[in-house]
C-alpha atoms as a PDB file:
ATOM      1  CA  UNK A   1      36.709  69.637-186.784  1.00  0.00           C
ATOM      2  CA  UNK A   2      32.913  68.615-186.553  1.00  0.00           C
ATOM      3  CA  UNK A   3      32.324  71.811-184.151  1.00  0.00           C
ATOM      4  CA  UNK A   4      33.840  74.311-186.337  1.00  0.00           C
ATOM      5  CA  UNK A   5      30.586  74.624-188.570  1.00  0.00           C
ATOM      6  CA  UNK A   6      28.411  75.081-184.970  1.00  0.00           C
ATOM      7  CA  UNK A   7      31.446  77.624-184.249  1.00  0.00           C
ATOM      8  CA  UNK A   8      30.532  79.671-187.205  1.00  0.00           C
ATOM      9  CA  UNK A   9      26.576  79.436-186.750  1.00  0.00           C
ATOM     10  CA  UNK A  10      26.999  80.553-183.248  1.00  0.00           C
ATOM     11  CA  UNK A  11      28.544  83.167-184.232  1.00  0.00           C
ATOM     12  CA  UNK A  12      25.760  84.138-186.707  1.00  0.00           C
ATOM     13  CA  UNK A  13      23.494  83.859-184.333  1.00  0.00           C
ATOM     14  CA  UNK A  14      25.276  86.164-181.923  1.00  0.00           C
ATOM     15  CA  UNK A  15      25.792  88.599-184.404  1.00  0.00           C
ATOM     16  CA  UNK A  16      22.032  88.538-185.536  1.00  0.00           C
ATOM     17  CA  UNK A  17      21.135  88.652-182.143  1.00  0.00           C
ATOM     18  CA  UNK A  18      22.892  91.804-180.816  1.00  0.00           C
ATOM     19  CA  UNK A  19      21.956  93.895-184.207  1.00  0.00           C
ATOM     20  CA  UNK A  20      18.214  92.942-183.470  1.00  0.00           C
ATOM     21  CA  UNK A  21      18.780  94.351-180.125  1.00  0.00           C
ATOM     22  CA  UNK A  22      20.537  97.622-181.819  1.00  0.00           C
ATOM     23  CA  UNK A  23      17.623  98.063-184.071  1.00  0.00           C
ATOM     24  CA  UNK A  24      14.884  97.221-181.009  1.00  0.00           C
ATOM     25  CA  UNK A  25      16.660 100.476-179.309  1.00  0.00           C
ATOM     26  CA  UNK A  26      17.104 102.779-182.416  1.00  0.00           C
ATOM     27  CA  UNK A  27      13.415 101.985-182.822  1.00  0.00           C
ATOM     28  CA  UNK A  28      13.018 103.394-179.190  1.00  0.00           C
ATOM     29  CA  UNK A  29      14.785 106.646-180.183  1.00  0.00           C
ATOM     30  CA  UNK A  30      17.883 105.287-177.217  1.00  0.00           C
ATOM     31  CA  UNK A  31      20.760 103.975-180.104  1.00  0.00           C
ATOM     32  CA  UNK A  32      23.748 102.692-179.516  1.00  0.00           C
ATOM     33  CA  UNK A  33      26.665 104.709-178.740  1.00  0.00           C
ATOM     34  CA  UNK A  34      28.590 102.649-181.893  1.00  0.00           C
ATOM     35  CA  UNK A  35      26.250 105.474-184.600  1.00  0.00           C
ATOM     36  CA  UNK A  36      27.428 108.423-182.480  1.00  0.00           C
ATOM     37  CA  UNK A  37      29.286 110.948-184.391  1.00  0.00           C
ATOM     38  CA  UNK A  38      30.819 114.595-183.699  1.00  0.00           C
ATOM     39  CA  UNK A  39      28.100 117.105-184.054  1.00  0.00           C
ATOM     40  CA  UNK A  40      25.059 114.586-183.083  1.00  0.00           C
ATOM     41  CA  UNK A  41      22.700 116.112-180.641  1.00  0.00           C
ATOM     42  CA  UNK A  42      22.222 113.835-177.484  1.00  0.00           C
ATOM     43  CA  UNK A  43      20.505 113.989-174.121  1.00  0.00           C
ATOM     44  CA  UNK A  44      21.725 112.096-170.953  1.00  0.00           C
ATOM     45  CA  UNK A  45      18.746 109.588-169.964  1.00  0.00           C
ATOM     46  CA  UNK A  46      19.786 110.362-166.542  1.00  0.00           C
ATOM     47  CA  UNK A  47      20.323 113.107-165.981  1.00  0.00           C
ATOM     48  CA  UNK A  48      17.983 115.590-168.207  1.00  0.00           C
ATOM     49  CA  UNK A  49      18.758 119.093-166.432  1.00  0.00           C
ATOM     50  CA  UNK A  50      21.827 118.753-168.585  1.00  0.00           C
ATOM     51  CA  UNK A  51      19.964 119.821-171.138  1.00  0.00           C
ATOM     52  CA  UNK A  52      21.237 119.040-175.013  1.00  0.00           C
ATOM     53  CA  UNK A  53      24.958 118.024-175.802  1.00  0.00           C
ATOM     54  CA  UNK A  54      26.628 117.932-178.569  1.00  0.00           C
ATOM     55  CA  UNK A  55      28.944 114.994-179.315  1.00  0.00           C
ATOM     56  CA  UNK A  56      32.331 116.167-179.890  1.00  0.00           C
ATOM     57  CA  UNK A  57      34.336 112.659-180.024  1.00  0.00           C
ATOM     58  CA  UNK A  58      33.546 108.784-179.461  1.00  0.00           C
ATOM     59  CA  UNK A  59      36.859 107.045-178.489  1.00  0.00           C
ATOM     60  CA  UNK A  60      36.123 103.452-178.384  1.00  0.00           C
ATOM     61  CA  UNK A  61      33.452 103.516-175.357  1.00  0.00           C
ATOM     62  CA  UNK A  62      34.545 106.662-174.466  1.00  0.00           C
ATOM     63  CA  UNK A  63      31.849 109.676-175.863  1.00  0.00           C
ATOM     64  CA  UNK A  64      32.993 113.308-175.070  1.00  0.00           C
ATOM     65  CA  UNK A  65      29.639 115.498-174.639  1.00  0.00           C
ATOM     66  CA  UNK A  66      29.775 119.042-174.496  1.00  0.00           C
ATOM     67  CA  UNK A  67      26.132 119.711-172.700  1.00  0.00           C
ATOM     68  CA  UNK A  68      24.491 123.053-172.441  1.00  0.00           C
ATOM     69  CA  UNK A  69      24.317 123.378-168.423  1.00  0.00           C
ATOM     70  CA  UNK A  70      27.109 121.404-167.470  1.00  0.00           C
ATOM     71  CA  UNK A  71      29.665 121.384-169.994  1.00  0.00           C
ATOM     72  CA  UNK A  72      31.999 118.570-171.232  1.00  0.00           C
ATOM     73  CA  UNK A  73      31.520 115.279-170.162  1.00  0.00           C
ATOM     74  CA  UNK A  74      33.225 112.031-170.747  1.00  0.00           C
ATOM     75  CA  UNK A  75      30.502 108.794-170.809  1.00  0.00           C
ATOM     76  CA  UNK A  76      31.142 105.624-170.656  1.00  0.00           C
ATOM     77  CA  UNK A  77      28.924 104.815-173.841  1.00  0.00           C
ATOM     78  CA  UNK A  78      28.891 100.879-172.896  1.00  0.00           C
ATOM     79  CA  UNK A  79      26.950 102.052-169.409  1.00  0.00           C
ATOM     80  CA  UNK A  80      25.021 104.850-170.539  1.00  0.00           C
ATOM     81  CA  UNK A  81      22.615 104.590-173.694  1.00  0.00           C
ATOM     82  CA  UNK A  82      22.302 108.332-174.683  1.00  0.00           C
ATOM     83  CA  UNK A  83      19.373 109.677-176.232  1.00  0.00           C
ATOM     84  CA  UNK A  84      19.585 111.066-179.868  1.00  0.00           C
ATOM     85  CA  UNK A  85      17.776 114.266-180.548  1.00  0.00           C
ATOM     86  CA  UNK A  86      16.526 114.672-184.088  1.00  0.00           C
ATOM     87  CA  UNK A  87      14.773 118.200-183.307  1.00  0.00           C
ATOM     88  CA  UNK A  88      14.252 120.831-180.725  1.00  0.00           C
END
């Protein structure tokens, strides 16, 4: 019974922790793949001769891309931090 208040402020902590670590990447222009939504316009860090994509679905980790030169692709949004484009 004594642990379960250092239970709960762990778990603060934690969650503190990993939404300072979502804001240090939005604040790099890379977000996490948790704010994508069907119509966003992405590129793939990687991989930039794919050109723009389009987010058509986010499944979980799963987001479905449909880029300009290579079409639809399915990324693993817990692997690959995918970069939001606000203008082109």
């Amino acid at each position: 019974m004594a642990n379960s208040g250092y239970d709960q402020r762990s778990q603060v902590l934690n969650g503190v922790s990993s939404l300072l670590c979502e804001t240090r990447s939005a604040m790099n222009g890379i977000m996490s793949h948790h704010v994508l939504t069907p119509g966003m316009l992405v590129r793939h860090p990687q991989y930039p001769e794919w050109g723009i994509g389009q987010v058509q679905s986010r499944i979980g980790e799963m987001v479905t891309v449909n880029f300009v030169e290579t079409g639809k692709q399915v990324i693993n949004g817990s692997k690959v931090s995918l970069v939001i484009v606000y203008e082109e």
